[in-house]
Protein backbone atom coordinates (compact mmCIF):
# COMPACT_ATOMS: atom_id res chain seq x y z
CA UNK A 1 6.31 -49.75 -29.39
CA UNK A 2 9.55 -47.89 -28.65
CA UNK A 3 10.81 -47.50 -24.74
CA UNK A 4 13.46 -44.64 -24.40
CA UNK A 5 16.53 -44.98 -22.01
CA UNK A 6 18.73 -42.52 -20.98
CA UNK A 7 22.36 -42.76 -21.41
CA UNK A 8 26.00 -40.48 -21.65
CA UNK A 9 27.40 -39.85 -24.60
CA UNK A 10 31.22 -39.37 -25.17
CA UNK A 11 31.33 -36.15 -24.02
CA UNK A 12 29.35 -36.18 -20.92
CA UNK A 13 25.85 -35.26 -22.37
CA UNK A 14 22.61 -36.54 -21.52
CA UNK A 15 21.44 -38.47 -24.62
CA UNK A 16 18.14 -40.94 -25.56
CA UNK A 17 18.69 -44.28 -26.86
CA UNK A 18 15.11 -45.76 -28.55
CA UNK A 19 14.83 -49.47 -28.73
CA UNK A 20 12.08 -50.82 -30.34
CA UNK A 21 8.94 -52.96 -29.16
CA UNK A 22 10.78 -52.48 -25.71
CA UNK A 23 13.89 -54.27 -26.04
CA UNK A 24 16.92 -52.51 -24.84
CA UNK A 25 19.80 -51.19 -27.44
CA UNK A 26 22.49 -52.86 -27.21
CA UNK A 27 25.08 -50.10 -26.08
CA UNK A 28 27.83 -50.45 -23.39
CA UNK A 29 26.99 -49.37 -20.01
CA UNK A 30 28.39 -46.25 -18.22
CA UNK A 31 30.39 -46.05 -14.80
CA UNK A 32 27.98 -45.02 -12.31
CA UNK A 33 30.12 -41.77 -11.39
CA UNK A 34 29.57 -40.77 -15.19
CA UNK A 35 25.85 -41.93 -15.53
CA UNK A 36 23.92 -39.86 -13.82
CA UNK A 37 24.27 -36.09 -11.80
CA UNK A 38 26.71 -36.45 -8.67
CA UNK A 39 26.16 -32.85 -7.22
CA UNK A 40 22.09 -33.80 -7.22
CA UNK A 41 23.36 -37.63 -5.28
CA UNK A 42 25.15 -35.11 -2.90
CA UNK A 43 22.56 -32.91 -1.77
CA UNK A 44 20.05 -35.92 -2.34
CA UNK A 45 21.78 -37.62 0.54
CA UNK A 46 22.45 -34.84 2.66
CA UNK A 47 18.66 -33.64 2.57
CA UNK A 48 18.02 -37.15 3.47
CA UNK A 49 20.08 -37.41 6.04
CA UNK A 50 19.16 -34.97 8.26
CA UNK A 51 15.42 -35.36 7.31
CA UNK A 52 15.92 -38.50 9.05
CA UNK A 53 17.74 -37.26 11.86
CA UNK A 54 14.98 -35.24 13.30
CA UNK A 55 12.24 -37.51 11.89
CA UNK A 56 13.14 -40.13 14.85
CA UNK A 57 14.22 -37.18 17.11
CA UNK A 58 11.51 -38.38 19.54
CA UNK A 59 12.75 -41.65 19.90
CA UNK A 60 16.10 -40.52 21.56
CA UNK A 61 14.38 -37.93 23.57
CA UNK A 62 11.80 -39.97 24.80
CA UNK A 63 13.38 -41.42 28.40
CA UNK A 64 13.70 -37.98 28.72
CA UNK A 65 10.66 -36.72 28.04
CA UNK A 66 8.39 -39.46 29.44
CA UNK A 67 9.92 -38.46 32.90
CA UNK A 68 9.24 -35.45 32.41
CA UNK A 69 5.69 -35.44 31.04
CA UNK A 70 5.08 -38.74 33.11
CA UNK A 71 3.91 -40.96 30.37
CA UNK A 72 2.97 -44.43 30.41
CA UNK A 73 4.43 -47.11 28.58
CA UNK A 74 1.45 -47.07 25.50
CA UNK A 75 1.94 -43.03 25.78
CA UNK A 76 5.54 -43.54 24.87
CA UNK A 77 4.72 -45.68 22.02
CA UNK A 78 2.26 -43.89 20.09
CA UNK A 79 4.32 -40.78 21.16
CA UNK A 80 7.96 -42.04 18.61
CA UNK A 81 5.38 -43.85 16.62
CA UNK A 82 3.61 -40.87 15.60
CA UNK A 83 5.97 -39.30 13.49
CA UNK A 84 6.02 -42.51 11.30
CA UNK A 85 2.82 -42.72 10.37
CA UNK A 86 2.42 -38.76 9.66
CA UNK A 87 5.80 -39.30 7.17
CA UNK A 88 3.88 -42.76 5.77
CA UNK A 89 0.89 -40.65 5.02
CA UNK A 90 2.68 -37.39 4.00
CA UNK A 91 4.79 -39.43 1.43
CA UNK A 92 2.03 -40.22 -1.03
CA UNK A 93 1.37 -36.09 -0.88
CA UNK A 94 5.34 -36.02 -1.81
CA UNK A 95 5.11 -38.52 -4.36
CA UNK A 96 2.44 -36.02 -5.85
CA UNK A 97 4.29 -33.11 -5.23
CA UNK A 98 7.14 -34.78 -7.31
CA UNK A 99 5.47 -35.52 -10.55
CA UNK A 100 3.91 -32.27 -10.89
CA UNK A 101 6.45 -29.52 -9.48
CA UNK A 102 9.57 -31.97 -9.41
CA UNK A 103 11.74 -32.89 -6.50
CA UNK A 104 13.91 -29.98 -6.05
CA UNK A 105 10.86 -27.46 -5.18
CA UNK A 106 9.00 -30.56 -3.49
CA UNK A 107 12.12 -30.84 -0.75
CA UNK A 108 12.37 -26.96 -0.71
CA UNK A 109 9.10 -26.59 0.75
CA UNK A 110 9.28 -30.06 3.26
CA UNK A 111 12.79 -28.64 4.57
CA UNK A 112 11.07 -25.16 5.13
CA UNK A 113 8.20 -26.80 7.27
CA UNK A 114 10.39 -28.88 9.47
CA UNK A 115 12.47 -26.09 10.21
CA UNK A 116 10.25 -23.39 10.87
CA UNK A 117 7.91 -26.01 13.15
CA UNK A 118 11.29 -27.23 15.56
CA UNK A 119 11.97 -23.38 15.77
CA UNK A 120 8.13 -22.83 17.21
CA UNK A 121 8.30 -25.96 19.14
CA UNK A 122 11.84 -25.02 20.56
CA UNK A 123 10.63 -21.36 21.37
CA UNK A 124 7.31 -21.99 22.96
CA UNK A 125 7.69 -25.76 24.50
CA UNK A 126 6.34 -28.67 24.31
CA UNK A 127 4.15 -29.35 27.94
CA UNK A 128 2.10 -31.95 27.14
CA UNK A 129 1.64 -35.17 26.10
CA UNK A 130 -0.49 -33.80 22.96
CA UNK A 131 2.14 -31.59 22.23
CA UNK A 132 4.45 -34.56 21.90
CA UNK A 133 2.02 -35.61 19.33
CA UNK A 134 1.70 -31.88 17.57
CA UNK A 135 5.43 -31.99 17.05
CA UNK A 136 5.62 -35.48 15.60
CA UNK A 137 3.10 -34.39 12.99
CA UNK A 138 5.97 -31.70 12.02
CA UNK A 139 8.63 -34.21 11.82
CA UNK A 140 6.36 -36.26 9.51
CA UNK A 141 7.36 -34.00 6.84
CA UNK A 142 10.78 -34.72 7.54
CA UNK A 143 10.25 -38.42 7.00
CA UNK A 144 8.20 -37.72 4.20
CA UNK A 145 11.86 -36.47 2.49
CA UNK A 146 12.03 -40.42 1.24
CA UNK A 147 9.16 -39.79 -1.42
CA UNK A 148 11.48 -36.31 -2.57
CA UNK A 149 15.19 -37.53 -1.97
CA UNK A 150 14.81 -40.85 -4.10
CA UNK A 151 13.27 -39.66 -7.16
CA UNK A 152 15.80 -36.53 -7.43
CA UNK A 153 18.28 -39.09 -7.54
CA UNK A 154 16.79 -41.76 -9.05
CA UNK A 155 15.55 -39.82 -12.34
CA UNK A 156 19.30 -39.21 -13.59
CA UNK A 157 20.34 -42.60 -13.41
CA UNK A 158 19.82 -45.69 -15.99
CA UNK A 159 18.67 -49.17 -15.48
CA UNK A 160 22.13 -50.36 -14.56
CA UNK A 161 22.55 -48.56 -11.80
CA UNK A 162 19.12 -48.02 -9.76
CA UNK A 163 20.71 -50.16 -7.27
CA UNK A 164 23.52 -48.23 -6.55
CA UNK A 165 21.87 -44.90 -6.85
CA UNK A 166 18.96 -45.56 -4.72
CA UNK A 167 20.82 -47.25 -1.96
CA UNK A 168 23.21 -44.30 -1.80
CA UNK A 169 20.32 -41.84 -1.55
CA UNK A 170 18.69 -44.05 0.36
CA UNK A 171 21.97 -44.11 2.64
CA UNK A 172 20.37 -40.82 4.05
CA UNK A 173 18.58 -42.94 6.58
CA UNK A 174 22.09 -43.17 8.77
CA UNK A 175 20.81 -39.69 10.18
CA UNK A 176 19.12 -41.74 12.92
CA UNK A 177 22.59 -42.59 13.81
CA UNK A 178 23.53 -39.09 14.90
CA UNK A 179 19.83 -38.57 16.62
CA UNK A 180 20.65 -41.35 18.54
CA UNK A 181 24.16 -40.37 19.18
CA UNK A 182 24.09 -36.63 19.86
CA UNK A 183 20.49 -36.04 20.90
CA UNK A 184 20.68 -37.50 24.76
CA UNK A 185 24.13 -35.92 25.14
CA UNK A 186 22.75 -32.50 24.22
CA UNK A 187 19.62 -33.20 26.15
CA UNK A 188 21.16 -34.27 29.27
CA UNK A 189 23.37 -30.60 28.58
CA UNK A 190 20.70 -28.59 28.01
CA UNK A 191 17.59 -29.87 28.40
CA UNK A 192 15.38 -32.03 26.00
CA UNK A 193 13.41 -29.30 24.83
CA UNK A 194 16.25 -27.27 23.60
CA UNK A 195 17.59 -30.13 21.05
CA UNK A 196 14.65 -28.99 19.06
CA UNK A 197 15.90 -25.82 18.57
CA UNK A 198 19.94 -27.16 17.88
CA UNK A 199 17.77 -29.28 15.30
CA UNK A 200 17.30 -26.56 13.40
CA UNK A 201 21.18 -25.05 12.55
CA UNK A 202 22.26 -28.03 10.52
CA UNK A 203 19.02 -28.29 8.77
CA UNK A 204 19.37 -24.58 7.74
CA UNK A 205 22.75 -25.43 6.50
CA UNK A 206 21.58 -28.42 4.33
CA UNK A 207 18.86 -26.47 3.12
CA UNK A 208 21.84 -24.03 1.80
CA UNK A 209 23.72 -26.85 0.08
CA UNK A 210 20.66 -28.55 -1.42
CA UNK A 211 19.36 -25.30 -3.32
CA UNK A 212 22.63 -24.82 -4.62
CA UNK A 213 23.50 -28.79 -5.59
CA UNK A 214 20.30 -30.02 -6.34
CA UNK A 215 19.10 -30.43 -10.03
CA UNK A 216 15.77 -31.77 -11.47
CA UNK A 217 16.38 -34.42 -14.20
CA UNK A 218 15.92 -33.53 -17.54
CA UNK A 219 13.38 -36.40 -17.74
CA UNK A 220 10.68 -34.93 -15.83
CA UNK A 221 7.35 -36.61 -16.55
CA UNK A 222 4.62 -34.50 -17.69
CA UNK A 223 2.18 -33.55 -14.96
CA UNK A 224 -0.85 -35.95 -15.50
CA UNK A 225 -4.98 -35.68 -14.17
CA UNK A 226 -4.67 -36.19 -10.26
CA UNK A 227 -6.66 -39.21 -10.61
CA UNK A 228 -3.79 -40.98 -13.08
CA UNK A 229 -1.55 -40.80 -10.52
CA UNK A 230 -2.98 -43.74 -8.37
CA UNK A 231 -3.29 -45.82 -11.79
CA UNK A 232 -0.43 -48.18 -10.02
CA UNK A 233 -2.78 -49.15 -7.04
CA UNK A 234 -5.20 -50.94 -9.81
CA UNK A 235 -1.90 -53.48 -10.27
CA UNK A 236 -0.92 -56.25 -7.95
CA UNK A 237 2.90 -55.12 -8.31
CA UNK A 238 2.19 -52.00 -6.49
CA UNK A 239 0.82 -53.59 -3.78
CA UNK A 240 3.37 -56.61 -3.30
CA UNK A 241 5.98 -54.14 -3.31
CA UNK A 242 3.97 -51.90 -0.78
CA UNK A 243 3.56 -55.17 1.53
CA UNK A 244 7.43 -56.13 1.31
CA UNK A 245 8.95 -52.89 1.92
CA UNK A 246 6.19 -52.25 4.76
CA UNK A 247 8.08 -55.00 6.35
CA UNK A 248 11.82 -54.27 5.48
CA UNK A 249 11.73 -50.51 6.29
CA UNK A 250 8.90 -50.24 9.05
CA UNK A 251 11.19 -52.91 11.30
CA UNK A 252 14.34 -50.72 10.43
CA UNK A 253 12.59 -47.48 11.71
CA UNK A 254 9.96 -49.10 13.99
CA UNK A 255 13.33 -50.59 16.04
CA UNK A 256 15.12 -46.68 15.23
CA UNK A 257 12.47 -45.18 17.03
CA UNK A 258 12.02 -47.73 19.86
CA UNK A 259 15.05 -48.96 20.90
CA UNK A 260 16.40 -46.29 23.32
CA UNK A 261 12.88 -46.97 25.09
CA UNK A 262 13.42 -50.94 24.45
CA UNK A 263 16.96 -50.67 26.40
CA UNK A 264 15.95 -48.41 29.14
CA UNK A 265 13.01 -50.28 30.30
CA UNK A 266 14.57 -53.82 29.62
CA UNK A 267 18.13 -53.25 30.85
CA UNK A 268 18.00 -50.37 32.73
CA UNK A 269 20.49 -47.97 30.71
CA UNK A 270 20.70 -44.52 31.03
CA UNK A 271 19.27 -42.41 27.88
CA UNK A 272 22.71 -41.67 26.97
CA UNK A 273 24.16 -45.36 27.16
CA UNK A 274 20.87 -46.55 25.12
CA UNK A 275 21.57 -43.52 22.81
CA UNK A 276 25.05 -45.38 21.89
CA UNK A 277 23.22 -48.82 21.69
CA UNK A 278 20.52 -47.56 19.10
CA UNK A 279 23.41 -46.18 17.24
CA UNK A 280 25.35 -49.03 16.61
CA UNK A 281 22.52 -50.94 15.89
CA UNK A 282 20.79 -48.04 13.42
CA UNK A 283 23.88 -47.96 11.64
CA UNK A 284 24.62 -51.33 10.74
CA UNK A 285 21.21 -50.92 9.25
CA UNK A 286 21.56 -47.85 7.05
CA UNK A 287 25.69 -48.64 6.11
CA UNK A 288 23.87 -51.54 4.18
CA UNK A 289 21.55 -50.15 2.44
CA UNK A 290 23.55 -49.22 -1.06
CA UNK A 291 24.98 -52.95 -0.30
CA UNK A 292 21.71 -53.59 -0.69
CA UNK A 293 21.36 -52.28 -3.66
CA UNK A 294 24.04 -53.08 -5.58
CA UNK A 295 23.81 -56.76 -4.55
CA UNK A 296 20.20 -56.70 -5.65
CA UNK A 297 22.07 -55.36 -9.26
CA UNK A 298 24.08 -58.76 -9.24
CA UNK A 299 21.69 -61.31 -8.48
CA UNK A 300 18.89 -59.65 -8.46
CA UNK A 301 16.10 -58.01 -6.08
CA UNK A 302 14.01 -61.30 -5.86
CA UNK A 303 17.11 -63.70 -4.30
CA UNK A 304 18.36 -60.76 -2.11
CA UNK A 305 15.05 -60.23 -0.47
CA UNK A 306 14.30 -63.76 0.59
CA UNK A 307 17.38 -64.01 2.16
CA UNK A 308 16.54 -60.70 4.30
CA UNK A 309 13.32 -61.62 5.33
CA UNK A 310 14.60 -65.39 6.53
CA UNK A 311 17.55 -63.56 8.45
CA UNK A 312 15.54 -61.01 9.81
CA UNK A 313 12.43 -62.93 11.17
CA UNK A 314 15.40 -65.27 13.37
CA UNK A 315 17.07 -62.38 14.40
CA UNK A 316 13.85 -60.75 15.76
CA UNK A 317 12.22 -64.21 17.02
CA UNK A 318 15.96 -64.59 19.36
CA UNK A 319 15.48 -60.97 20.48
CA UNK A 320 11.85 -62.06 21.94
CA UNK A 321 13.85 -64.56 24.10
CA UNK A 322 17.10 -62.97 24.71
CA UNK A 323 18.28 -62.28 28.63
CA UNK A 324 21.48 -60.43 28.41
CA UNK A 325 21.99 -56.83 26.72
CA UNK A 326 24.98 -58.48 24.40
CA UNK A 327 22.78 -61.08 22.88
CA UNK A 328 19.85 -58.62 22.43
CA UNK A 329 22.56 -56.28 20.96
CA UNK A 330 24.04 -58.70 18.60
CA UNK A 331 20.36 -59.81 17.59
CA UNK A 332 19.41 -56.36 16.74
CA UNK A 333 22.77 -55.90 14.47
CA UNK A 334 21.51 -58.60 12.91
CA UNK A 335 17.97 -57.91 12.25
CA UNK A 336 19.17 -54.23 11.17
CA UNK A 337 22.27 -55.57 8.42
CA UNK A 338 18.39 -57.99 6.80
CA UNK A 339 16.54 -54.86 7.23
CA UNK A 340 18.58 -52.59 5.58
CA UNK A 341 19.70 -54.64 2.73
CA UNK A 342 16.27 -55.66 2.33
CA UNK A 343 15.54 -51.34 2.04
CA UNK A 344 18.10 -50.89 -0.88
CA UNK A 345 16.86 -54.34 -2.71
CA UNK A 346 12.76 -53.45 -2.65
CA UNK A 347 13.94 -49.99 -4.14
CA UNK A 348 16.33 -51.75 -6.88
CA UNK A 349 13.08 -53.40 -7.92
CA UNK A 350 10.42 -50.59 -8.50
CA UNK A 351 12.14 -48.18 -10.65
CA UNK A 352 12.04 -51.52 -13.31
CA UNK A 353 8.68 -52.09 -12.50
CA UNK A 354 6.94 -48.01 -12.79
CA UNK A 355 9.83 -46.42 -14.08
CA UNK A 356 7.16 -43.65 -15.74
CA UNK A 357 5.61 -43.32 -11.68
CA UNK A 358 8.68 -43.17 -9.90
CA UNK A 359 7.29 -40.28 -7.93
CA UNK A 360 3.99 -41.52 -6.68
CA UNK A 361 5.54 -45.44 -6.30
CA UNK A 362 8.12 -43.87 -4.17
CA UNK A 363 5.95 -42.21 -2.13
CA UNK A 364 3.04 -45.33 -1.98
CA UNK A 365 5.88 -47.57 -1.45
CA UNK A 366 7.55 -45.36 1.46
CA UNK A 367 3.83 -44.73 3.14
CA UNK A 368 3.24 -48.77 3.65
CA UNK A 369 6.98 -48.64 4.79
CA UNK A 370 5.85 -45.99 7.09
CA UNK A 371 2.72 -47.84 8.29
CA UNK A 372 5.06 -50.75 8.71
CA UNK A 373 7.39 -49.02 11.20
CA UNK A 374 4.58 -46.99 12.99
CA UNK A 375 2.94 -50.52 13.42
CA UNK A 376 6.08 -51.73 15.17
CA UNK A 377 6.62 -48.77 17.59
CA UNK A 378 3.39 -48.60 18.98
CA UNK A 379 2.78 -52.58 19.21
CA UNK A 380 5.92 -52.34 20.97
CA UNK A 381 4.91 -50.25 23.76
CA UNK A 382 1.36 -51.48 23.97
CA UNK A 383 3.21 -54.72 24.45
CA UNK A 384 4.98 -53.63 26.73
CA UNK A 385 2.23 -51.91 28.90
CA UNK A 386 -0.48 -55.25 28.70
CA UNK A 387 1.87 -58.04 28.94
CA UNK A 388 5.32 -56.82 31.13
CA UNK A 389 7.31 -57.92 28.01
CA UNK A 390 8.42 -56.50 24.90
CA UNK A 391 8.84 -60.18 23.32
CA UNK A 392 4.95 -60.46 21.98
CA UNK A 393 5.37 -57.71 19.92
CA UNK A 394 9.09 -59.07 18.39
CA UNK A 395 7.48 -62.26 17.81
CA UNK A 396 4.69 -61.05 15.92
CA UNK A 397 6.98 -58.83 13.47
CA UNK A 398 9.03 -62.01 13.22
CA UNK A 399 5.90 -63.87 11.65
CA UNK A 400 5.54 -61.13 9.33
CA UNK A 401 8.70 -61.45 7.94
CA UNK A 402 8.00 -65.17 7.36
CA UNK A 403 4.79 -64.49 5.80
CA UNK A 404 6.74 -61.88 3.33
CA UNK A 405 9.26 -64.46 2.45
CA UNK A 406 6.52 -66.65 1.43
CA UNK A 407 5.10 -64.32 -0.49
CA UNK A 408 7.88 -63.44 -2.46
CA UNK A 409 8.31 -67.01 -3.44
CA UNK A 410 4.36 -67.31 -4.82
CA UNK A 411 4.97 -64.13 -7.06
CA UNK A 412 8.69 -64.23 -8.14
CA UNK A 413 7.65 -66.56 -10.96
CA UNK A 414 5.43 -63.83 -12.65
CA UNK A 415 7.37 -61.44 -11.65
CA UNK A 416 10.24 -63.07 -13.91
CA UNK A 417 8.18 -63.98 -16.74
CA UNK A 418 6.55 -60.96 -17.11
CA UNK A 419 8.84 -57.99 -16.05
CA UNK A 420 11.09 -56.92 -18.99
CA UNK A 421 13.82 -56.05 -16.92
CA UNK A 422 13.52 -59.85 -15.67
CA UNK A 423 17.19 -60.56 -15.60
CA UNK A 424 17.77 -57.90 -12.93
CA UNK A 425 14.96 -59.42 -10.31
């Protein structure tokens, strides 16, 4: 059986290599910078970026709007929580979207709706605490940008360099930085509900950039029965991935969403202060994440994860009992450098593993993600609300990091002996 693989020629082309009965030619392997399409990287990124941005918005805003709207501690849970699990669910309709009208027109659309939903929210308020939940079904589609932004990056780029190229799309996730950074400032300025309108002019000018940038692959697969396109879920690979990036991502944007209520409630900070707080710690997180990649390139996706998920359940297990805002702070650096590697070295694994469903495993894989963090947000407040304490629900995401890292040991054997591209896992 012949496997294609696509590859630059000397003069900058696109070309196919065929190796037979799967094993791969033996040709020398192309700089990254020359491998694949930087323009689409660019505007892969950027989309992603700002996706994320207003994706947590609610999780900046939320001291903030909890005064305002009086909510209770649960309330403010499910209220940042909400956003993740609409993005988890709308990312499998993305992955869809992907592999039958391809990425570029898939992200058109998604920015279109995000934009044109803050601009109705903006102009006729939000009053209520189901409006709260209205608008985070909006920003779903903006998380839902993971299922879009990877795959238009991901499909120009070879074997080699997965790593690298999905942990610099992936990179896009450091737009919870600037939520967390600029959207108390502006709110305490102007009033909460007018950040959702300032959302929306440097989403309009991404939107700009990507239509001009962006460029499907030449390798688009061909649009398949709807029904083939969950052909993955009937393979335990799918789901262990699912399970391990449902772990690594929902704690990275489970604690992105939660944190500025974490510090105001624990420590007493003022939205602004917590805004700073969340940043440094979001950051650490998503600055890793093409690390995470390209370390997963070197030794491989298997030995990078293990080490996450072992420094990431301590981290979060010391943040259950920490008493002081530095130690909690230091903790959460911590727990967001695991998490965030961990994010760049589940995605170096599944483009070896359904290279031919990139579109619908980046979209399955980025909905259990998405379950993962909406899991942690709302366990966090309902914590929070029943027991005084935000440590039950730390502890509890710490044990699921341990059970992961067990997990990963039972199946890396298989995985190894049975995954063609075994030298890279």
């Amino acid at each position: 059986m012949a496997t294609a693989y696509w590859k630059r020629n000397g003069e900058g082309q696109r070309a196919v290599e065929t190796a037979a009965d799967g094993a791969r030619a033996s040709v020398p392997e192309t700089s990254f910078w020359k491998a694949g399409h930087a323009p689409t990287l660019i505007a892969a990124f950027l989309y992603f970026d700002l996706a994320f941005m207003v994706w947590v918005l609610l999780g900046p805003l939320a001291p903030e709007i909890a005064r305002s709207l009086q909510l209770t501690s649960a309330e403010k849970g499910l209220m940042v929580a909400t956003p993740t699990l609409a993005g988890a669910l709308l990312r499998v309709v993305n992955g869809l979207l992907v592999d039958r009208i391809g990425p570029k027109r898939s992200g058109a659309i998604s920015q279109v709706i995000v934009i044109l939903g803050l601009y109705l929210a903006w102009f006729m308020g939000v009053n209520s605490f189901a409006g709260t939940l209205a608008l985070g079904v909006v920003l779903g589609f903006a998380g839902a940008s993971f299922a879009i932004a990877l795959p238009l990056a991901s499909r120009w780029y070879p074997a080699e360099h997965q790593g690298k190229a999905m942990g610099l799309a992936g990179m896009g996730n450091s737009g919870t930085v600037l939520a967390s950074l600029f959207a108390p400032l502006l709110a305490k300025m102007f009033g909460w509900n007018a950040v959702l309108g300032l959302a929306c002019i440097p989403l309009s000018l991404v939107f700009v950039v990507y239509m001009v940038m962006a460029k499907d692959a030449p390798n688009q697969p061909v649009p398949r029965k709807l029904i083939d396109y969950f052909e993955p879920l009937r393979q335990a690979d799918a789901w262990w991935l699912m399970a391990f990036y449902a772990v690594t991502f929902g704690g990275f944007v489970g604690l992105a969403a939660s944190l500025p209520i974490y510090f105001t409630d624990q420590f007493g900070l003022t939205p602004i202060v917590a805004g700073y707080c969340t940043a440094a710690c979001v950051f650490a997180g998503s600055l890793v994440r093409p690390m995470g990649g390209a370390l997963a390139d070197r030794i491989g996706g298997v030995k990078a994860l293990m080490v996450v998920y072992l420094v990431a359940a301590l981290a979060l297990a010391g943040v259950a009992n920490a008493l002081s805002l530095p130690a909690a702070l230091g903790l959460f650096v911590l727990a967001m450098l695991a998490l965030g590697t961990g994010n760049g070295a589940v995605f170096q694994l599944v483009p070896q593993r359904f290279q031919a469903e990139i579109g619908v495993m980046t979209g399955l894989v980025g909905m259990a993600g998405g379950i993962g963090g909406f899991y942690l947000a709302s366990s966090l407040g309902l914590a929070k609300q029943v027991t005084g304490s935000f440590a039950s629900g730390f502890l509890i995401f710490a044990g699921l990091a341990v059970m992961a890292l067990a997990s990963l040991a039972m199946v890396k054997t298989r995985w190894r002996a049975t995954w063609q591209t075994a030298a890279r896992i």
